[in-house]
Protein backbone atom coordinates (compact mmCIF):
# COMPACT_ATOMS: atom_id res chain seq x y z
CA UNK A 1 0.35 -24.50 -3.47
CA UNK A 2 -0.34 -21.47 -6.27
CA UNK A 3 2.83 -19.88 -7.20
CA UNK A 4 2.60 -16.50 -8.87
CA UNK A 5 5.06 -13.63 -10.68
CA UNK A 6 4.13 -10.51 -9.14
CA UNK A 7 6.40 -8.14 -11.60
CA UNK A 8 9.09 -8.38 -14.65
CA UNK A 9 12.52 -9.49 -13.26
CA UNK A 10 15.35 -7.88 -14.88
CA UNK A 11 18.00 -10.15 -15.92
CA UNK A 12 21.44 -9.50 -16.98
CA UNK A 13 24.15 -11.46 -18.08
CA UNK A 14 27.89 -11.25 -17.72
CA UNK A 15 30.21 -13.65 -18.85
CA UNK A 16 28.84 -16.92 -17.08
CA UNK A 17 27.69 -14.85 -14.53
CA UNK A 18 23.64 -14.45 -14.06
CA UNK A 19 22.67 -11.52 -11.84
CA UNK A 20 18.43 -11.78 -11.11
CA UNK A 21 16.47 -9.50 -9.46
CA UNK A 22 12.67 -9.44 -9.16
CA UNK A 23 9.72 -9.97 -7.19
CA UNK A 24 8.11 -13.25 -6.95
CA UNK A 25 4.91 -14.26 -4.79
CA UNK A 26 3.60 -17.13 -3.57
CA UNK A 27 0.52 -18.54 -1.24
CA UNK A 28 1.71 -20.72 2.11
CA UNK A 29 -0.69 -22.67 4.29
CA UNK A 30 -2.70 -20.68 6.66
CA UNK A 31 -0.99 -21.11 10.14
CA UNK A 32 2.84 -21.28 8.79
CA UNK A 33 5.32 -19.73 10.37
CA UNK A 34 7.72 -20.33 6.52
CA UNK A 35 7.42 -21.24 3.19
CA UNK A 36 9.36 -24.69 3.02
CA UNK A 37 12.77 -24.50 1.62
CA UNK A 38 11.69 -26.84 -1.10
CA UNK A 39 9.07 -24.66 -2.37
CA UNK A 40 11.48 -21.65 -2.45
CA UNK A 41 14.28 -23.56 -4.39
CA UNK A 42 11.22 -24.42 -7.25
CA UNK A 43 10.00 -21.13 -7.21
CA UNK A 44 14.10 -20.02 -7.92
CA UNK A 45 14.42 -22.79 -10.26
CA UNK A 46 11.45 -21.84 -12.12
CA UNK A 47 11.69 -17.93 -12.48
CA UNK A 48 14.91 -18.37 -13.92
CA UNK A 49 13.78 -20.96 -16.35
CA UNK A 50 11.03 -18.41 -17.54
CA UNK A 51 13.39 -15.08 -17.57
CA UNK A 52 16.31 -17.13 -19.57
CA UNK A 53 14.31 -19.20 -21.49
CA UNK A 54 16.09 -22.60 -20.40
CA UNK A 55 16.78 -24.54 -17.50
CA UNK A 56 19.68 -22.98 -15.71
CA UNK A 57 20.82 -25.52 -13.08
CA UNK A 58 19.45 -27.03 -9.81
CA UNK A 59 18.84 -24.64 -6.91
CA UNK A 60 18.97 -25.63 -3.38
CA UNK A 61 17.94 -24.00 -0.39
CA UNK A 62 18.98 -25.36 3.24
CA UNK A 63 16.17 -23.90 5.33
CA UNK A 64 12.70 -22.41 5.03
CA UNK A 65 11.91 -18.68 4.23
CA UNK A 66 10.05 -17.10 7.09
CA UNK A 67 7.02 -15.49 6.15
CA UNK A 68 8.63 -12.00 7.79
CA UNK A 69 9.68 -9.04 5.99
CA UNK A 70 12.98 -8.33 5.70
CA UNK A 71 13.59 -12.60 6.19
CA UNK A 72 16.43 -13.49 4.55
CA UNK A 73 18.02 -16.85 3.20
CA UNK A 74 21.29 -18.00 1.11
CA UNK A 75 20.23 -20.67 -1.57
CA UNK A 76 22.58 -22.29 -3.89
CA UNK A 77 22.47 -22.51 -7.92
CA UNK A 78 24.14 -25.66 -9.29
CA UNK A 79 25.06 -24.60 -12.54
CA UNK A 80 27.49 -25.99 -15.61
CA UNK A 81 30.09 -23.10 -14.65
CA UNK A 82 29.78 -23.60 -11.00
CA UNK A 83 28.08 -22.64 -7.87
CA UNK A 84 26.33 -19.24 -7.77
CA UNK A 85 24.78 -18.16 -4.39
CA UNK A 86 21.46 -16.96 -4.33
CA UNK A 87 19.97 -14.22 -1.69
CA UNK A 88 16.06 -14.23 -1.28
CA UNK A 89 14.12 -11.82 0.53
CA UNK A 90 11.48 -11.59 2.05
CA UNK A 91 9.50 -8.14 0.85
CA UNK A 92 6.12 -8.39 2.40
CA UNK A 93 3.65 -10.92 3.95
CA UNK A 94 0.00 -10.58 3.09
CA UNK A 95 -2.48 -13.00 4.79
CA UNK A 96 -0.99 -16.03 3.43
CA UNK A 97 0.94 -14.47 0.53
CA UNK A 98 4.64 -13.84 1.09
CA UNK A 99 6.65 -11.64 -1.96
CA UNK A 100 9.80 -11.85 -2.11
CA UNK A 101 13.30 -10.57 -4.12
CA UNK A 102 15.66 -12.95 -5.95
CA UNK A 103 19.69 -11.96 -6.15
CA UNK A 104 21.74 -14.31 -7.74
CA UNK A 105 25.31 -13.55 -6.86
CA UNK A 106 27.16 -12.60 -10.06
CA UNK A 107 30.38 -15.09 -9.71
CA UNK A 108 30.40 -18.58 -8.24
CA UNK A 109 30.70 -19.45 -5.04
CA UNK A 110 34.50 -20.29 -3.32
């Protein structure tokens, strides 16, 4: 599976508190419906690596992204000062390319 960085993502940091927005791409098999929750979470994990220049925690993601814009899922960021929720988006579907927006919540979960 190719993974790819369509644009800069803007990060910003506040406290412990990482908020990350940007638009990420990558290629699913021709015929799916999703892009497998697995492959979302490393796609997370590793934007996050490259815009703070270190691994940030372990990011899970409980079900696929459907390859429909405007499809939206809640992943979680395991990180040394807690539990940040992370939104990702959906922002268009090409062929068998699906963009999509990262949001990292800016204070941990519960």
């Amino acid at each position: 599976m190719k993974t790819a960085v369509q644009r800069s993502v803007a990060v910003v940091a506040a406290g412990a508190a990482v908020l990350l927005t940007g638009a990420c791409s990558f290629n699913f098999s021709v015929g799916a419906a999703s892009v497998d929750s697995e492959t979302v979470a490393q796609v997370v994990e590793a934007q996050l690596a490259a815009e703070l220049g270190e691994q940030s925690g372990d990011v899970t993601c409980p079900e696929d992204l459907p390859a429909e814009v405007g499809a939206e899922i809640r992943c979680e960021l395991d990180t040394a000062s807690g539990v940040y929720g992370v939104t990702v988006v959906a922002t268009s579907v090409e062929g068998n390319e699906v963009n999509f927006d990262i949001l990292v919540d800016e204070a941990p979960m519960g």
